[in-house]
N, C-alpha and C. Protein backbone atom coordinates (compact mmCIF):
# COMPACT_ATOMS: atom_id res chain seq x y z
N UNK A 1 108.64 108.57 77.78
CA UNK A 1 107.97 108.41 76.50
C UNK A 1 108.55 107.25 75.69
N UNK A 2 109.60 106.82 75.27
CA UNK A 2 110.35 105.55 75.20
C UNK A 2 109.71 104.71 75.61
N UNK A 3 109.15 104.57 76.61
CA UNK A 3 108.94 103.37 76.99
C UNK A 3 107.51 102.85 76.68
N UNK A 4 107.04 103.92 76.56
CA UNK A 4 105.68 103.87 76.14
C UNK A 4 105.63 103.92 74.66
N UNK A 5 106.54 104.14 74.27
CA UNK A 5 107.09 103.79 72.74
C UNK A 5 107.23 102.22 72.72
N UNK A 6 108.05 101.79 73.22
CA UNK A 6 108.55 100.28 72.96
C UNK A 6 107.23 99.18 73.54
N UNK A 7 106.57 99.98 74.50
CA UNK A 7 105.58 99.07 75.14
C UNK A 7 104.39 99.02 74.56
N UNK A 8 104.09 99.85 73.18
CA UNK A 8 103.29 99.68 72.20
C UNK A 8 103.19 99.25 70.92
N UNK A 9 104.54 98.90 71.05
CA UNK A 9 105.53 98.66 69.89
C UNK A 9 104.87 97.44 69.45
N UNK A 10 104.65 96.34 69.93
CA UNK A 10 104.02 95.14 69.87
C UNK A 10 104.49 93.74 69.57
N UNK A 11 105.50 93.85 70.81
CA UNK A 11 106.72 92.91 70.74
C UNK A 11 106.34 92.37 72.04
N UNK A 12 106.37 91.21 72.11
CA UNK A 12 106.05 90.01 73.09
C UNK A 12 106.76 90.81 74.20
N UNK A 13 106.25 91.31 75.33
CA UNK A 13 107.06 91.61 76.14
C UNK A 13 107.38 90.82 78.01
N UNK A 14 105.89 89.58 77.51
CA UNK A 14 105.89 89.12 78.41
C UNK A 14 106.76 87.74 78.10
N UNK A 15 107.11 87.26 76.90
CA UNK A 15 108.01 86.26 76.75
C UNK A 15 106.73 84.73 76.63
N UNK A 16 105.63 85.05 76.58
CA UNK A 16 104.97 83.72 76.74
C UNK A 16 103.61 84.38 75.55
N UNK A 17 104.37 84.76 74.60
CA UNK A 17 103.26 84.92 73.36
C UNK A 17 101.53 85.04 73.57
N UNK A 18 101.72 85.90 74.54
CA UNK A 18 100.30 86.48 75.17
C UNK A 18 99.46 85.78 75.80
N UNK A 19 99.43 84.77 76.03
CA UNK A 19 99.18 84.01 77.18
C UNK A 19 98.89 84.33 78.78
N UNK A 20 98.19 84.30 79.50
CA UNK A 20 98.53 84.66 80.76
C UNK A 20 98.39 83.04 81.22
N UNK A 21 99.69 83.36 82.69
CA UNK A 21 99.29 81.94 83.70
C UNK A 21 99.47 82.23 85.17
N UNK A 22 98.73 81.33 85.46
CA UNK A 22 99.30 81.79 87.04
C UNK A 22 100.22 81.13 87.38
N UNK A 23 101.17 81.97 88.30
CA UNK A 23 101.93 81.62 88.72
C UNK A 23 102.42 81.15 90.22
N UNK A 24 103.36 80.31 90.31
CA UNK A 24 103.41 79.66 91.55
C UNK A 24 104.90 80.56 92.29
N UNK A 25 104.64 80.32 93.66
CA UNK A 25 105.64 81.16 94.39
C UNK A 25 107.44 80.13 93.70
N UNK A 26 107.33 79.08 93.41
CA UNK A 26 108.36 78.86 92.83
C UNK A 26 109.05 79.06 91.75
N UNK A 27 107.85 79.33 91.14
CA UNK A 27 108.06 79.60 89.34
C UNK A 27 108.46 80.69 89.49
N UNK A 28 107.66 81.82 89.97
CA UNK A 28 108.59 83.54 89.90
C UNK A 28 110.07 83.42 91.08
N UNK A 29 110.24 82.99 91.41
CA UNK A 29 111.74 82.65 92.18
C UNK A 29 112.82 82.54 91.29
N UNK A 30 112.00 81.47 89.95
CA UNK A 30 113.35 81.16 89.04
C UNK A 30 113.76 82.18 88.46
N UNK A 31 112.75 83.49 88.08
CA UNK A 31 113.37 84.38 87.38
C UNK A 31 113.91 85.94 87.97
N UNK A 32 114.76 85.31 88.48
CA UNK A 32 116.03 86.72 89.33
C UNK A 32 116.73 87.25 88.68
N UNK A 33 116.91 86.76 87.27
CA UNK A 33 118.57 87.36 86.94
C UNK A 33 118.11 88.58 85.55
N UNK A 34 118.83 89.44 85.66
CA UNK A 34 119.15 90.45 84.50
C UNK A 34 118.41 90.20 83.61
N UNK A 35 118.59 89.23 82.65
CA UNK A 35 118.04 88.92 81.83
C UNK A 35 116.38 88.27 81.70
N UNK A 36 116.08 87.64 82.92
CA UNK A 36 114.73 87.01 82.79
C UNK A 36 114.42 87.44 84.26
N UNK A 37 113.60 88.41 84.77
CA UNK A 37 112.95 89.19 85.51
C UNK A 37 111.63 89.33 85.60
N UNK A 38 111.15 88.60 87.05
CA UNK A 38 110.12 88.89 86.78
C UNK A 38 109.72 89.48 88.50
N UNK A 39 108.95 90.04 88.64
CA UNK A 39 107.98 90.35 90.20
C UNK A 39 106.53 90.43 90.09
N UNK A 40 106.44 90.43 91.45
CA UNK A 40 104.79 90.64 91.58
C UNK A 40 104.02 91.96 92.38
N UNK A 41 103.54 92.50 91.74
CA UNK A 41 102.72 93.60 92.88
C UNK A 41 101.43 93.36 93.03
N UNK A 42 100.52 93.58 94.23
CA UNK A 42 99.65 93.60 94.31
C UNK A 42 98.98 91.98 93.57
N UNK A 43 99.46 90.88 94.05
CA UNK A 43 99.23 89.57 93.38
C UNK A 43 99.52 89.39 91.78
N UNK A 44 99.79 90.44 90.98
CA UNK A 44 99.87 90.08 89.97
C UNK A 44 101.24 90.09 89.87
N UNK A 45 101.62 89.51 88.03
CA UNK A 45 103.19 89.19 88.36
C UNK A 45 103.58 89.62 86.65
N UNK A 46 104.73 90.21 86.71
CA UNK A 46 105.00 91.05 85.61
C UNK A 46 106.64 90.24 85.25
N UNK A 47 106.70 90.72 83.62
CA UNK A 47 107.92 90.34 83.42
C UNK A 47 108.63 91.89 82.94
N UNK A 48 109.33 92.15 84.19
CA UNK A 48 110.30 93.48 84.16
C UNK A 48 111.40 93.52 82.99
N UNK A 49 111.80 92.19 82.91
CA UNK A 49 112.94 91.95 82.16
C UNK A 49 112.87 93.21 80.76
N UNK A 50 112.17 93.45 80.06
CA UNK A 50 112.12 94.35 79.05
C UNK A 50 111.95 96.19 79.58
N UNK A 51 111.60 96.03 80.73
CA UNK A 51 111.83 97.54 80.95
C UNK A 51 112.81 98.05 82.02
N UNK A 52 113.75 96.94 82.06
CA UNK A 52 115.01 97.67 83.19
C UNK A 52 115.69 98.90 82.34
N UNK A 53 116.30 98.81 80.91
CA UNK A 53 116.80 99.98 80.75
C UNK A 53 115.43 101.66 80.34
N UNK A 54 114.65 101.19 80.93
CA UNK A 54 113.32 102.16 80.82
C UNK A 54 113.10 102.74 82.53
N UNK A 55 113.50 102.00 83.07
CA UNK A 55 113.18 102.45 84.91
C UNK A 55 113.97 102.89 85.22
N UNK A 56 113.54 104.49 85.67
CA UNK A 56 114.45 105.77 86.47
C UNK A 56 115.49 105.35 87.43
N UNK A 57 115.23 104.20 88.38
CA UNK A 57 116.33 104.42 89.39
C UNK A 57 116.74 103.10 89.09
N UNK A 58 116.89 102.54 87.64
CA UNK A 58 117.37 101.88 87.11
C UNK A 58 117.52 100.44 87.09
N UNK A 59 117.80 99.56 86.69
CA UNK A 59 118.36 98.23 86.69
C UNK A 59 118.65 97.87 88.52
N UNK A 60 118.90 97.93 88.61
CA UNK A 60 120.10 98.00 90.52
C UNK A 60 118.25 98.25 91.38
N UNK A 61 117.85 98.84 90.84
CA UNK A 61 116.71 98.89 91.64
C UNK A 61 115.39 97.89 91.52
N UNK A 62 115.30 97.61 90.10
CA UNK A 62 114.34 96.53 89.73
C UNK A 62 115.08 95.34 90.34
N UNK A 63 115.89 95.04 90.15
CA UNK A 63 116.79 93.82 90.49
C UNK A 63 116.47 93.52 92.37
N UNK A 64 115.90 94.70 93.04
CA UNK A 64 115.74 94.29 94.55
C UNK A 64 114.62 93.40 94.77
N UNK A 65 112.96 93.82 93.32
CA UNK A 65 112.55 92.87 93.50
C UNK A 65 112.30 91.76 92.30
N UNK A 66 113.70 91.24 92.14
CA UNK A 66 113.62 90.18 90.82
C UNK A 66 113.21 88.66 91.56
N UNK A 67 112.14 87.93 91.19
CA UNK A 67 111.75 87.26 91.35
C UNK A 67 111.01 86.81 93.05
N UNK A 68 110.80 88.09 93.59
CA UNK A 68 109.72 87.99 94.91
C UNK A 68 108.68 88.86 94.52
N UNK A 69 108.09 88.81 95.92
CA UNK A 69 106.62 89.95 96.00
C UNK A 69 107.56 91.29 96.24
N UNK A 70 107.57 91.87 95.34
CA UNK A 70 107.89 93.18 95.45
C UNK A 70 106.76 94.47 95.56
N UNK A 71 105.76 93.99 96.16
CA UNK A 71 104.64 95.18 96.60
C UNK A 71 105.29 96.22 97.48
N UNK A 72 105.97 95.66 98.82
CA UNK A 72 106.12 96.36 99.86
C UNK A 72 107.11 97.76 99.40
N UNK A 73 108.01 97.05 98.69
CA UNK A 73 109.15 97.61 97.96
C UNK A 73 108.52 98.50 97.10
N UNK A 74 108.17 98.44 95.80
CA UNK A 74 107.43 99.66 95.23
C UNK A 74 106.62 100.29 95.78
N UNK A 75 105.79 100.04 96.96
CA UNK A 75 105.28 101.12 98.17
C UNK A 75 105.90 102.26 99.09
N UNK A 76 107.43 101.58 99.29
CA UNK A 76 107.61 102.54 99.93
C UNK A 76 108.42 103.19 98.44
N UNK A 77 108.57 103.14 97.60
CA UNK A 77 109.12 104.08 96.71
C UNK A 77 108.57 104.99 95.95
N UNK A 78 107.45 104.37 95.41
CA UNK A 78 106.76 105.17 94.57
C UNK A 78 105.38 104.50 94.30
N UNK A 79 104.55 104.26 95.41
CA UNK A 79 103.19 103.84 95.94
C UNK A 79 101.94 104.77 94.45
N UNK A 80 102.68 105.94 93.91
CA UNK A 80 101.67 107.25 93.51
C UNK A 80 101.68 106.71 92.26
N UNK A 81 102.56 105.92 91.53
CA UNK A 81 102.85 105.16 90.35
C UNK A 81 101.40 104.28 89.53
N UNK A 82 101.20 104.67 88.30
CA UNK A 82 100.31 103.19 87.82
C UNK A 82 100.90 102.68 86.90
N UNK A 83 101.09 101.77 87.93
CA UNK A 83 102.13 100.43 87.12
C UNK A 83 101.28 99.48 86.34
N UNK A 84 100.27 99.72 86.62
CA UNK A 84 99.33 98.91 85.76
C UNK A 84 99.23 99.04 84.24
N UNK A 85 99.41 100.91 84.54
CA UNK A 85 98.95 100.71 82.81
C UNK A 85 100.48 100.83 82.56
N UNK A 86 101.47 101.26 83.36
CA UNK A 86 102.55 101.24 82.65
C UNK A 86 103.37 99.84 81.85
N UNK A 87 102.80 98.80 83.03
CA UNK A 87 103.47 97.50 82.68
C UNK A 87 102.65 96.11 82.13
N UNK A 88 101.44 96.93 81.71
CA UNK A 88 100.23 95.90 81.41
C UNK A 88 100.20 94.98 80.25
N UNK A 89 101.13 95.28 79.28
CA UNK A 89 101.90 94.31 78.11
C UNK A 89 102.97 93.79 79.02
N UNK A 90 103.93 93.20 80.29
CA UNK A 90 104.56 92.76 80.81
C UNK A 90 103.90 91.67 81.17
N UNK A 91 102.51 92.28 81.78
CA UNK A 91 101.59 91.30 82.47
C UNK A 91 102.03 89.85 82.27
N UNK A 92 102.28 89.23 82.97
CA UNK A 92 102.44 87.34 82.85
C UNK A 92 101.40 86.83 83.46
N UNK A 93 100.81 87.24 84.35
CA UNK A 93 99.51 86.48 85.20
C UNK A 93 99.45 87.28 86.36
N UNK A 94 98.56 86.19 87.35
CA UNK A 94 98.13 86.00 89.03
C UNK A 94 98.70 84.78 89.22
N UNK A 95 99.01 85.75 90.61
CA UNK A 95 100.06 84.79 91.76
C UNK A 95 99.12 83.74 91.99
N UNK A 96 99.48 82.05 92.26
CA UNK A 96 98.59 81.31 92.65
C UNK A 96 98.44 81.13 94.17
N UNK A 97 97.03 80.91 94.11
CA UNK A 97 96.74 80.70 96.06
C UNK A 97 97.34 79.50 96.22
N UNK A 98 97.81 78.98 97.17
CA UNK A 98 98.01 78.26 97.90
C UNK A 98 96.63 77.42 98.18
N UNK A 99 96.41 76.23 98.03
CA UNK A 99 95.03 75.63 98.35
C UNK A 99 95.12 74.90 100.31
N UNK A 100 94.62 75.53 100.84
CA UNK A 100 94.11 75.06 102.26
C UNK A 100 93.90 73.67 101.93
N UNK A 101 94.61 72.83 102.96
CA UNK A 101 94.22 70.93 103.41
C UNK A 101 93.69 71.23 104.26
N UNK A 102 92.34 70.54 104.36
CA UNK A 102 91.19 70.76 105.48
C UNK A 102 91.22 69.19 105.73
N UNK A 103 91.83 69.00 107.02
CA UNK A 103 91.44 67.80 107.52
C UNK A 103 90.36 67.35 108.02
N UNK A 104 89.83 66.04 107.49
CA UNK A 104 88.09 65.78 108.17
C UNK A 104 88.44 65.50 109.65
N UNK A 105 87.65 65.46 110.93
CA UNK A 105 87.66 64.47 111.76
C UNK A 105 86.27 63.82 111.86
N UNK A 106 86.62 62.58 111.95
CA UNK A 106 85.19 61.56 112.68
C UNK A 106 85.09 61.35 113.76
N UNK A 107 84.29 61.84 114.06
CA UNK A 107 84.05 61.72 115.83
C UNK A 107 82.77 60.12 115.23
């Protein structure tokens, strides 16, 4: 309940003053550490950083997926979870595709 306290509270929790962007597999890399946290599930990409002291198996556990795709990882833990609505003021964006180089040939 806390958390759903603070996450309605209406405090920037994504750090980018409500904005969404997409993000690039490099850009969520930079943010690993304690303090600036972010992952992605299911293509989208969240900034955890404000709810580590809010998550049950704590800090030590968000931190496994600080700054990767952490889908696989919250699947096998707690797949039954909606993190959506839990972390939907975290929200920072969608992961960006990768754009395919299609080479022409001329025959």
């Amino acid at each position: 309940m806390d958390w759903i306290r603070f996450a309605k509270s209406g405090k920037d929790l994504t750090g980018l003053r409500g904005r969404l962007i997409e993000v690039t597999q490099e850009e969520l890399q930079k943010h690993n550490t304690r303090d600036d946290c972010w992952t992605c599930i299911r293509g989208m990409v969240y900034n955890v950083t404000p709810y580590m002291d809010y998550h049950p198996g704590g800090e030590e556990e968000l931190m496994k997926a600080a700054g990767i795709d952490g889908t696989d990882l919250f699947d096998q833990v707690h797949r039954w979870v909606n993190y959506e609505s839990m972390l939907k003021e975290c929200l920072v964006g969608r992961m960006a595709t990768k754009a395919t180089t299609l080479k022409l040939i001329h025959l």
